[in-house]
C-alpha atoms as a PDB file:
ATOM      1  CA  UNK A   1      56.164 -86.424 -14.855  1.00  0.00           C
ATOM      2  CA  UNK A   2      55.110 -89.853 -16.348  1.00  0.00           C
ATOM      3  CA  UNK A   3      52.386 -89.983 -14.027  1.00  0.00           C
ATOM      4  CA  UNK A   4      51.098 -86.907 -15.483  1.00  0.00           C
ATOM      5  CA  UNK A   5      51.442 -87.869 -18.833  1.00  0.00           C
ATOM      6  CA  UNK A   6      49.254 -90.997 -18.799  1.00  0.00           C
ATOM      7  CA  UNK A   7      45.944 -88.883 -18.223  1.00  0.00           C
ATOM      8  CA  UNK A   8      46.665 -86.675 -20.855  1.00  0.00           C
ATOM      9  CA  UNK A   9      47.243 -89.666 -23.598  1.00  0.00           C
ATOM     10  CA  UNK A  10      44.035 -91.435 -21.972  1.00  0.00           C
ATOM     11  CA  UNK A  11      42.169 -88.016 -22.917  1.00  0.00           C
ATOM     12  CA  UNK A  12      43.480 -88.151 -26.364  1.00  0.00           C
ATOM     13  CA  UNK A  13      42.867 -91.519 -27.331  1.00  0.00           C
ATOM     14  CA  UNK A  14      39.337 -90.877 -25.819  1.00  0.00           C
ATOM     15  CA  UNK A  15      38.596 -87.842 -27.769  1.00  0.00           C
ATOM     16  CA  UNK A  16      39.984 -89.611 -31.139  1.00  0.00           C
ATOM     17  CA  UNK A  17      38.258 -92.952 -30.565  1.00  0.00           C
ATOM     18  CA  UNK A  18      34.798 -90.883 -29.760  1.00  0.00           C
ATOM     19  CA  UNK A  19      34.825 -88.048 -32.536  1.00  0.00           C
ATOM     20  CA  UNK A  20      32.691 -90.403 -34.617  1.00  0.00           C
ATOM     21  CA  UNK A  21      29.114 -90.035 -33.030  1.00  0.00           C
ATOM     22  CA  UNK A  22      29.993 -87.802 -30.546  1.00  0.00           C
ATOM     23  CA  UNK A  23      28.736 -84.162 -29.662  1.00  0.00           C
ATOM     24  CA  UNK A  24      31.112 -81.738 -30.775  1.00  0.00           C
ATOM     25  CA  UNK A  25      31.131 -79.397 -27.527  1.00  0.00           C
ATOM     26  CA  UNK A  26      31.926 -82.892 -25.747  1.00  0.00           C
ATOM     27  CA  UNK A  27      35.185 -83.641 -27.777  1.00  0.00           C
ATOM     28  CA  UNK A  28      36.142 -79.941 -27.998  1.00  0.00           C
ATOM     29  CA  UNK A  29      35.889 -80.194 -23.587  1.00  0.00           C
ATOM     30  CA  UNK A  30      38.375 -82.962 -23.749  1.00  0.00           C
ATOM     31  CA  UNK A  31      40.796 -81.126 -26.298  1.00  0.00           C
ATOM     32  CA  UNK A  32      40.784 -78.456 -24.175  1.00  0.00           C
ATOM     33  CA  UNK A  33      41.245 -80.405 -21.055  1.00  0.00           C
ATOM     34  CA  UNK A  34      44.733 -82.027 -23.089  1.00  0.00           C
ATOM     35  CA  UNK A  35      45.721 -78.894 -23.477  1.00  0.00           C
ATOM     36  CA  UNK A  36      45.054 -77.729 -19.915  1.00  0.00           C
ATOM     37  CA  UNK A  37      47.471 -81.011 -19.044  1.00  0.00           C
ATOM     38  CA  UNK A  38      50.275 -80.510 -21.164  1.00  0.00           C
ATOM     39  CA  UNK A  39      50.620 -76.731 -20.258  1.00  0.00           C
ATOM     40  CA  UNK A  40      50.592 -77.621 -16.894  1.00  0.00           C
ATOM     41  CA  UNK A  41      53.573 -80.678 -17.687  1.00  0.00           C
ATOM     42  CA  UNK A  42      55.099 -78.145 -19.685  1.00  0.00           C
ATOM     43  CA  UNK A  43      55.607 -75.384 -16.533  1.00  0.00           C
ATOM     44  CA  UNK A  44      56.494 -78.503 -14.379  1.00  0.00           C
ATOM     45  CA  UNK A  45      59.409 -79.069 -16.656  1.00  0.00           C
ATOM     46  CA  UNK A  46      60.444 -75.573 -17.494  1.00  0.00           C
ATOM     47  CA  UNK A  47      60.313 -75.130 -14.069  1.00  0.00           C
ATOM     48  CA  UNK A  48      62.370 -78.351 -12.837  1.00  0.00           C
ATOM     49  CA  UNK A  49      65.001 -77.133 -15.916  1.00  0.00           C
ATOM     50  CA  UNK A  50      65.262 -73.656 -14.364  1.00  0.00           C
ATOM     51  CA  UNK A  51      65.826 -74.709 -10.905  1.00  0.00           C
ATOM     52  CA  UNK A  52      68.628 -78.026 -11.578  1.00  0.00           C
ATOM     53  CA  UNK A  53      69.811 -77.935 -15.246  1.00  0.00           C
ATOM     54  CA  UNK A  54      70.040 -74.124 -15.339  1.00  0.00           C
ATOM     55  CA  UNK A  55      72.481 -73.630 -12.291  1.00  0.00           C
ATOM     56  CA  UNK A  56      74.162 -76.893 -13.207  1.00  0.00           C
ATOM     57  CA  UNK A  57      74.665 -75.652 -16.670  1.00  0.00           C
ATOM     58  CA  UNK A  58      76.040 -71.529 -15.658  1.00  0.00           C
ATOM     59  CA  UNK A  59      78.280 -73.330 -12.653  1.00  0.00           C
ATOM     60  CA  UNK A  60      80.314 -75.604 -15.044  1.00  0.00           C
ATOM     61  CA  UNK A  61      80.739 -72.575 -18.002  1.00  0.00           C
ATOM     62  CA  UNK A  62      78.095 -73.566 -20.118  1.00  0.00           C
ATOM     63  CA  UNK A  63      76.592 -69.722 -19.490  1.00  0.00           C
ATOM     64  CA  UNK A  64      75.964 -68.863 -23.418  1.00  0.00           C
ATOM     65  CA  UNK A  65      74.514 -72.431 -24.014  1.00  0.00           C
ATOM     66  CA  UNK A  66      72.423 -72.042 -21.085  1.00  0.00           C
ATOM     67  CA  UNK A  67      71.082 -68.529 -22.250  1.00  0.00           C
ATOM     68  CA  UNK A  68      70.910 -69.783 -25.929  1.00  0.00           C
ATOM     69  CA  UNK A  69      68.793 -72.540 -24.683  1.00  0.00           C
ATOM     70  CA  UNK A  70      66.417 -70.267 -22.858  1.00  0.00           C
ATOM     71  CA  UNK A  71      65.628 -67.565 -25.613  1.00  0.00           C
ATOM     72  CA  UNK A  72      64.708 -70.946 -27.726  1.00  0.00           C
ATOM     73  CA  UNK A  73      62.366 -72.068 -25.441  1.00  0.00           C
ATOM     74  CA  UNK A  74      60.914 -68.830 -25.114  1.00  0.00           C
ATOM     75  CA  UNK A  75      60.697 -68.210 -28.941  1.00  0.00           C
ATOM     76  CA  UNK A  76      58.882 -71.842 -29.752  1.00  0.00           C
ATOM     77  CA  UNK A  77      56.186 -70.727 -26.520  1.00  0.00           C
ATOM     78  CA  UNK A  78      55.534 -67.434 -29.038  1.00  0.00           C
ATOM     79  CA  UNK A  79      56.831 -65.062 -26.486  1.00  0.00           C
ATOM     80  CA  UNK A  80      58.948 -63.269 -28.916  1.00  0.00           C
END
């Protein structure tokens, strides 16, 4: 997951050091590009979390924690 993180703070620093002088359509494609990255990091993890951490978590009792957990996560993505 690291090694998908350093591209994505490259991009940033990129589109913050270049906003001065640069075409706007060119800084908005790199935004947008960031935000391509971290979705994609983001369904890496939820999806890591859902196959080891979830199981883990309903196998040792943890079931309402577990469950709490989720409807969190989906709440903050704005699915509810």
């Amino acid at each position: 997951m690291v090694r998908r993180c350093k591209p994505t703070s490259g991009t940033c620093s990129n589109a913050s050091a270049s906003s001065r002088g640069t075409y706007c359509v060119d800084i908005l494609r790199q935004t947008y590009a960031v935000r391509k990255a971290i979705e994609k990091l983001e369904a890496l993890i939820l999806e890591n979390h859902l196959h080891g951490c979830v199981p883990e978590g309903i196998k040792s009792g943890r079931e309402e924690a577990v469950i709490d957990e989720l409807v969190q996560l989906y709440t903050l993505a704005g699915n509810r």
